[in-house]
Protein backbone atom coordinates (compact mmCIF):
# COMPACT_ATOMS: atom_id res chain seq x y z
CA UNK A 1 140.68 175.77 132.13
CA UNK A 2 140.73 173.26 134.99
CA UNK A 3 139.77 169.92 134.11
CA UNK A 4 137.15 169.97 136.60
CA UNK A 5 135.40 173.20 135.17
CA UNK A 6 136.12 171.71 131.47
CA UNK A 7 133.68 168.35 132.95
CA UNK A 8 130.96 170.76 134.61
CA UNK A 9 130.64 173.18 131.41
CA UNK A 10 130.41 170.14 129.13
CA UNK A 11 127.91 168.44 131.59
CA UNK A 12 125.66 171.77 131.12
CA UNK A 13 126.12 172.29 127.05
CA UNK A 14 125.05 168.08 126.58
CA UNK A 15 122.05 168.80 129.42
CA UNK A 16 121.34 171.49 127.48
CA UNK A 17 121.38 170.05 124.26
CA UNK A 18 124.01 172.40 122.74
CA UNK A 19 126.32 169.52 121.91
CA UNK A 20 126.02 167.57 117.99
CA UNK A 21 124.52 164.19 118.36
CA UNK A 22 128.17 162.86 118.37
CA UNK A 23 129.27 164.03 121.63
CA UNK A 24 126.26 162.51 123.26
CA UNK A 25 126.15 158.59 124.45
CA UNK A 26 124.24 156.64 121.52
CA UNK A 27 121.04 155.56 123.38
CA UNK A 28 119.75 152.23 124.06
CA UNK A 29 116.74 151.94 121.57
CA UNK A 30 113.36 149.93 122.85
CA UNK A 31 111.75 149.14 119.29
CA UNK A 32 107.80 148.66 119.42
CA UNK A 33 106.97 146.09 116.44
CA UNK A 34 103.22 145.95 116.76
CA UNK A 35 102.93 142.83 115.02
CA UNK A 36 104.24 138.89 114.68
CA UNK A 37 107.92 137.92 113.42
CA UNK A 38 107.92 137.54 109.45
CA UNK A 39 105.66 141.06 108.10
CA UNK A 40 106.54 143.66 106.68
CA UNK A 41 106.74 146.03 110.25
CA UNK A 42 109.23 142.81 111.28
CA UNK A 43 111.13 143.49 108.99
CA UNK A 44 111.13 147.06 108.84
CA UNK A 45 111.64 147.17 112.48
CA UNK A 46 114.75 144.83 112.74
CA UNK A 47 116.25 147.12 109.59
CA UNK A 48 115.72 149.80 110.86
CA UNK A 49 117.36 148.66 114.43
CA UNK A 50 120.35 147.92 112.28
CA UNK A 51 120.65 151.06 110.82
CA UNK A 52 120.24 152.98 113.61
CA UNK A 53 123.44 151.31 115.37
CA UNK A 54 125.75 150.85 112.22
CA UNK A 55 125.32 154.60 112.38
CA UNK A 56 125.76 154.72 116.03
CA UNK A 57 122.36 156.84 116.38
CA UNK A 58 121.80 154.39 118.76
CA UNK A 59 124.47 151.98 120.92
CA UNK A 60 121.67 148.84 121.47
CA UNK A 61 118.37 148.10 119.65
CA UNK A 62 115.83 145.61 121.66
CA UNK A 63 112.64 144.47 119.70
CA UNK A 64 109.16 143.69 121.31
CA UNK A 65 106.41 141.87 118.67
CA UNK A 66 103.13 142.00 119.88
CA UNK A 67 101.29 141.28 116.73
CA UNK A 68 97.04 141.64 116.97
CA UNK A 69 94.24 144.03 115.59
CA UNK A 70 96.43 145.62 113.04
CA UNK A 71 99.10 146.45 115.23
CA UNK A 72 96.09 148.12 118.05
CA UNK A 73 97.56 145.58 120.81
CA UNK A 74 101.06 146.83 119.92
CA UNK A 75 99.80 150.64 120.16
CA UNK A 76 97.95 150.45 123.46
CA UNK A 77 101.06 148.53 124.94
CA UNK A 78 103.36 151.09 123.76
CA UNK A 79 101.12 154.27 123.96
CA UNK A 80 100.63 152.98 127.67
CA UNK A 81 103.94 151.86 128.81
CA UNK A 82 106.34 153.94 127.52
CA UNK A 83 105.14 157.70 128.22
CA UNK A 84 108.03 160.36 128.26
CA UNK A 85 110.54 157.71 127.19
CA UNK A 86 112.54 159.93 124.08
CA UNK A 87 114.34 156.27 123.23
CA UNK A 88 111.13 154.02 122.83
CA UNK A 89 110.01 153.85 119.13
CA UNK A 90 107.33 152.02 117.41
CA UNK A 91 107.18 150.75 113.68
CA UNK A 92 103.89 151.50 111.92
CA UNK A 93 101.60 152.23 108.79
CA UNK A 94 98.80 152.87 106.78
CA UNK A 95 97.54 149.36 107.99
CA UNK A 96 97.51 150.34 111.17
CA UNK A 97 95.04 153.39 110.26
CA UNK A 98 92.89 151.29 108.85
CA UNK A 99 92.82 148.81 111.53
CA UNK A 100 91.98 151.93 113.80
CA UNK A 101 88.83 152.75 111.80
CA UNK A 102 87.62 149.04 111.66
CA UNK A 103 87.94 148.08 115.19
CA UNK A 104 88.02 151.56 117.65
CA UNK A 105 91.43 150.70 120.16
CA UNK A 106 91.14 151.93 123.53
CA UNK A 107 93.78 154.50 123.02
CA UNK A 108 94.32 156.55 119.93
CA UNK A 109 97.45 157.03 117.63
CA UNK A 110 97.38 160.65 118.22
CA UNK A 111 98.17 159.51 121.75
CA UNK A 112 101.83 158.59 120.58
CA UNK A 113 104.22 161.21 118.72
CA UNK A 114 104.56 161.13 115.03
CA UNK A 115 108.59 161.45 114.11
CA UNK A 116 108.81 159.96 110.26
CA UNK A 117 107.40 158.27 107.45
CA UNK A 118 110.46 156.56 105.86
CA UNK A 119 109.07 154.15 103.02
CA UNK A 120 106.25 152.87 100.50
CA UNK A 121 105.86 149.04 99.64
CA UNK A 122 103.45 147.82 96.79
CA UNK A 123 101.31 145.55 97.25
CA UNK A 124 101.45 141.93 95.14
CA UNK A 125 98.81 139.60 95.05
CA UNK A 126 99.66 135.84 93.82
CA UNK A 127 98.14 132.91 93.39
CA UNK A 128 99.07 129.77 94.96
CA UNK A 129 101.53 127.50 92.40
CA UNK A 130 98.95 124.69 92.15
CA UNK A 131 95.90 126.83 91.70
CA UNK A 132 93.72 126.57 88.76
CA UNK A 133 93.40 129.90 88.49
CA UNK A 134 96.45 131.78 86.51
CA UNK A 135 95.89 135.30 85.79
CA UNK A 136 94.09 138.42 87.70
CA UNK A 137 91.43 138.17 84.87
CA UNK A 138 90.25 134.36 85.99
CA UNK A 139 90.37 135.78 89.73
CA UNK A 140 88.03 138.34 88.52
CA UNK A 141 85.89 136.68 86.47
CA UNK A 142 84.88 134.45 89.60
CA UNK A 143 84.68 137.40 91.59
CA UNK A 144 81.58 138.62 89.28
CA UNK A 145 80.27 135.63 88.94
CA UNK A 146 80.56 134.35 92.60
CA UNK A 147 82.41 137.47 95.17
CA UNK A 148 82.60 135.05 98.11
CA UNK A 149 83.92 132.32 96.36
CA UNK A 150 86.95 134.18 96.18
CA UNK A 151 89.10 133.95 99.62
CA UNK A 152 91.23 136.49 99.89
CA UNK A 153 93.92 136.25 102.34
CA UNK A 154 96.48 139.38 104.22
CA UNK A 155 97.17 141.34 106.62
CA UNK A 156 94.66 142.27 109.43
CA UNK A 157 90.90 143.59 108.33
CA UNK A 158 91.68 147.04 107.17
CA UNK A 159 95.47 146.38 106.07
CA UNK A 160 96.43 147.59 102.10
CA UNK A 161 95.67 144.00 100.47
CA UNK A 162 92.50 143.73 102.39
CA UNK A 163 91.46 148.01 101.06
CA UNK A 164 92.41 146.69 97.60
CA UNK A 165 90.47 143.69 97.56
CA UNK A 166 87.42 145.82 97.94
CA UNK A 167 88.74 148.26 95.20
CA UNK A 168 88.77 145.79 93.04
CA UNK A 169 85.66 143.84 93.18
CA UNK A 170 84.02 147.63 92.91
CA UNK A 171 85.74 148.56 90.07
CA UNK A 172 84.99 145.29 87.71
CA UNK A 173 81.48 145.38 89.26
CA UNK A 174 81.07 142.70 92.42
CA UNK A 175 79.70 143.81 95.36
CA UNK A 176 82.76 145.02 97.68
CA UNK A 177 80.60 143.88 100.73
CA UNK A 178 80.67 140.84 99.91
CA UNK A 179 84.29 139.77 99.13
CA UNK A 180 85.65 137.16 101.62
CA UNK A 181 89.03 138.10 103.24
CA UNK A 182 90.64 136.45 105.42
CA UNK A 183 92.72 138.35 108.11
CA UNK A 184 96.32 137.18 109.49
CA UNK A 185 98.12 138.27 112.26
CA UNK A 186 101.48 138.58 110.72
CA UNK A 187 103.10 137.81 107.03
CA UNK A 188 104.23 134.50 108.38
CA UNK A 189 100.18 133.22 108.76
CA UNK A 190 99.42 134.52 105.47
CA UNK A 191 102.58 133.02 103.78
CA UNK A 192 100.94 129.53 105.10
CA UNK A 193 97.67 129.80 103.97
CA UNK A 194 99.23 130.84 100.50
CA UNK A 195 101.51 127.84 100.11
CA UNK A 196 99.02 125.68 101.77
CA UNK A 197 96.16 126.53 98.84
CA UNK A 198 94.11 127.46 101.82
CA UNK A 199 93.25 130.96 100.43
CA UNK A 200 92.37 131.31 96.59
CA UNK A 201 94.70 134.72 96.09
CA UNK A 202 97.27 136.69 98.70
CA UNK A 203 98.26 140.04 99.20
CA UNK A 204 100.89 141.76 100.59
CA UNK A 205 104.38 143.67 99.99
CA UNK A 206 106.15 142.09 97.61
CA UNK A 207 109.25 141.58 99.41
CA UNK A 208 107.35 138.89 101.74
CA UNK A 209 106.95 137.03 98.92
CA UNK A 210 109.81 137.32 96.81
CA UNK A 211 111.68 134.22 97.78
CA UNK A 212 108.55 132.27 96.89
CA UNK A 213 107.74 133.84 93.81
CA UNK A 214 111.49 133.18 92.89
CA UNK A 215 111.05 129.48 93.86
CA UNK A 216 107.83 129.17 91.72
CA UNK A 217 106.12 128.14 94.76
CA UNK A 218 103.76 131.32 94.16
CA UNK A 219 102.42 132.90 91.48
CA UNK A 220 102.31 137.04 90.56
CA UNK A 221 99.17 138.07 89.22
CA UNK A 222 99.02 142.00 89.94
CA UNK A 223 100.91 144.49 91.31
CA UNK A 224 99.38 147.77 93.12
CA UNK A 225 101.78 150.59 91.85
CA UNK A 226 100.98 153.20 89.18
CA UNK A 227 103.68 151.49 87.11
CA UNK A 228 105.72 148.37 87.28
CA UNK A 229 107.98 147.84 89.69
CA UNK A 230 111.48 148.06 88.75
CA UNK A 231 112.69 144.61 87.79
CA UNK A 232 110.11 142.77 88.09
CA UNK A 233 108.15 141.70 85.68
CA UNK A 234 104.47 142.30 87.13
CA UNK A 235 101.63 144.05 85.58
CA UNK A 236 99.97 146.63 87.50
CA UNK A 237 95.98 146.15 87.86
CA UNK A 238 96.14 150.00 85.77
CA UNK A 239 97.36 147.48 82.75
CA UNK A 240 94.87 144.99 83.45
CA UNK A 241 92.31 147.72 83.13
CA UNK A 242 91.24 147.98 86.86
CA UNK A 243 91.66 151.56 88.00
CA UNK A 244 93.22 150.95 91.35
CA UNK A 245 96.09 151.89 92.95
CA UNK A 246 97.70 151.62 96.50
CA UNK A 247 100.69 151.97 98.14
CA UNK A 248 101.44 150.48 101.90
CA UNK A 249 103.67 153.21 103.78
CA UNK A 250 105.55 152.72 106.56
CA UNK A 251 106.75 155.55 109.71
CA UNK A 252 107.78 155.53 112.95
CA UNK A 253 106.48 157.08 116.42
CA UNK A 254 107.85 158.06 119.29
CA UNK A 255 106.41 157.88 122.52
CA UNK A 256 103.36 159.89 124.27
CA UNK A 257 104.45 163.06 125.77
CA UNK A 258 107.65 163.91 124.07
CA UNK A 259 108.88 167.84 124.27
CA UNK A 260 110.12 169.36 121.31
CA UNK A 261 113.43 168.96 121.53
CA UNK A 262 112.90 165.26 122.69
CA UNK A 263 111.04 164.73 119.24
CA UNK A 264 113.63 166.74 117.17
CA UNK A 265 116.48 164.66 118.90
CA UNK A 266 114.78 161.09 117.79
CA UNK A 267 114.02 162.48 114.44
CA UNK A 268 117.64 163.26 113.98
CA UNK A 269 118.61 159.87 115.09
CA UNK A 270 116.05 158.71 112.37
CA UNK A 271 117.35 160.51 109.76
CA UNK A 272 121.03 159.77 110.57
CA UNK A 273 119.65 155.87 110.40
CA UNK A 274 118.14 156.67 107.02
CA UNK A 275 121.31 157.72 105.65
CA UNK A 276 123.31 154.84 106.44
CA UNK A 277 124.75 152.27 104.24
CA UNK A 278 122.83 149.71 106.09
CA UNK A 279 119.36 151.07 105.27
CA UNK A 280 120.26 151.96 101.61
CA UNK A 281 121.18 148.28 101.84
CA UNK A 282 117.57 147.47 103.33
CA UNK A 283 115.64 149.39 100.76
CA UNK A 284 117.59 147.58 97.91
CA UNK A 285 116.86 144.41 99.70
CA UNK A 286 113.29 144.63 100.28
CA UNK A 287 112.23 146.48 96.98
CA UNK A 288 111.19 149.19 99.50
CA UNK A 289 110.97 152.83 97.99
CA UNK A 290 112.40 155.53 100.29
CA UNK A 291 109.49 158.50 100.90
CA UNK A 292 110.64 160.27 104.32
CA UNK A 293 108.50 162.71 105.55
CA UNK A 294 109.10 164.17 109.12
CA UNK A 295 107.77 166.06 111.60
CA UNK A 296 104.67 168.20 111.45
CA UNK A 297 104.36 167.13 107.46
CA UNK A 298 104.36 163.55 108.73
CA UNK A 299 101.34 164.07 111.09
CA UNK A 300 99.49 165.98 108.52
CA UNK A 301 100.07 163.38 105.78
CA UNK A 302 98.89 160.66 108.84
CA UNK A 303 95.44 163.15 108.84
CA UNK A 304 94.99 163.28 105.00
CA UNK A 305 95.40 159.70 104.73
CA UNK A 306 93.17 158.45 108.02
CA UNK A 307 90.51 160.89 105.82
CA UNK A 308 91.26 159.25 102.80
CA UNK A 309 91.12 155.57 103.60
CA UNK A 310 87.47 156.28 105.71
CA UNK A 311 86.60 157.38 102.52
CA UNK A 312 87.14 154.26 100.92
CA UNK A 313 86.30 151.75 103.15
CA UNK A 314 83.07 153.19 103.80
CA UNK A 315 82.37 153.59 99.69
CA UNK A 316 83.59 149.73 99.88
CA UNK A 317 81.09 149.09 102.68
CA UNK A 318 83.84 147.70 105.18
CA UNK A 319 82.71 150.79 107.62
């Protein structure tokens, strides 16, 4: 075959997507990260822009943070700028859904394209080192006697910490409306407010807090999982005899008005990420658990749980 014809029928099979993911140029990859430098969906983001080009799914990674409303700023930014665009991605989670239900965006997550769920983080709430307080059972016992003496501090209004919170003071019998949280824009804020003593108790993944827990600068109280977490030496609130348990999952979406084979095509650069040494290096890191779901069982899962956590926060009166 001439080399000429050999350029023109390779030209057609990659247009036509007949070639492996190998033959094609790795992409450059424009990563949405819907909130400040220093969370969780920071973090996430930036590992999984690793990943994705130490397993040359992708040739360049560029970030954008736009942190606000439980990632809704980050959303409408990406659900509006970025239509058609098969290499734009945006970091996400079940905070996000509940930031949806407490404040109503102007666009709407179904907007953008649901590609994978790829882990679950347990929540950790500590105590600042200095405070008088020690264990879960003193935080409780003021709950009951006073609920808004308590200041809770996380994530934005609707986020994991702030769901459990309200779990909690309904299960040992405080009045859920009534709980004062205090809502940061990203892990960073919160990590302040901890260290500071300007919050009585904090919540969030325990990988943002690891170093400081490690440091003795902050002290574990709880843990959110059904059991404890592997090597760490945390009660869960099950143990403590509060009946609650959460788990903060994080996915990733693609942009609005992706064909099929434009959403297969970023799922299987997902997936190739997910399989690297870099992310198995992440998950170890961060004290992530891997729990990939993709396609069409990932936006049914996103359905069940939107469902779920109305559910809750309206039982918890924060809807």
């Amino acid at each position: 075959m001439r080399r000429d014809t050999f350029l023109k029928s390779l030209a057609a099979l990659a247009a036509a997507g007949a070639l492996p993911l190998s033959a094609h140029a790795a992409p450059n990859v424009k990563m949405m990260i819907p909130a400040n430098p220093g969370g969780g969906w920071d973090t996430t983001g930036r590992a999984l822009g690793k990943a994705l080009t130490d397993a040359k799914a992708a040739d360049t990674v560029t970030y954008d943070n736009k942190g606000g409303a439980a990632g809704a700023l980050g959303l409408a930014q990406f659900v509006n700028g970025s239509k058609g665009d098969a290499h734009a991605l945006m970091v996400m989670g079940s905070v996000m859904l509940g930031g949806i239900i407490t404040g109503k965006p102007p666009v709407k997550l179904e907007q953008a394209t649901p590609l994978a769920r790829i882990t679950t983080e347990y929540n950790v709430f500590v105590l600042p080192a200095n405070s008088p307080l020690k264990t879960m059972k003193d935080v409780v016992d003021q709950l009951k006697k006073d609920p808004g003496s308590v200041k809770w501090g996380g994530g934005s209004r609707g986020s994991t910490e702030h769901i459990a919170a309200a779990m909690i003071a309904q299960k040992v019998g405080a009045d859920p409306s009534k709980i004062n949280y205090v809502a940061f824009r990203g892990g960073g804020e919160a990590t302040a407010a901890i260290l500071g003593g300007n919050v009585t108790v904090g919540g969030s993944g325990y990988s943002e807090f690891a170093e400081y827990i490690a440091a003795g600068k902050m002290r574990p109280i709880a843990v959110t999982s059904a059991k404890r977490l592997p090597g760490i030496d945390v009660p869960t609130l099950k143990e403590l005899g509060i009946d609650v348990e959460i788990g903060n999952w994080r996915g990733v979406y693609g942009a609005p008005g992706l064909t099929a084979d434009q959403r297969k095509a970023a799922i299987d650069m997902l997936q190739a990420a997910l399989k690297s040494t870099a992310w198995a290096e992440a998950l170890k890191k961060n004290d992530w658990t891997s729990s990939v779901l993709t396609g069409d069982a990932f936006s049914k899962f996103v359905d069940d749980d939107f469902a779920s956590l109305r559910a809750i926060m309206a039982k918890s009166g924060m809807i």
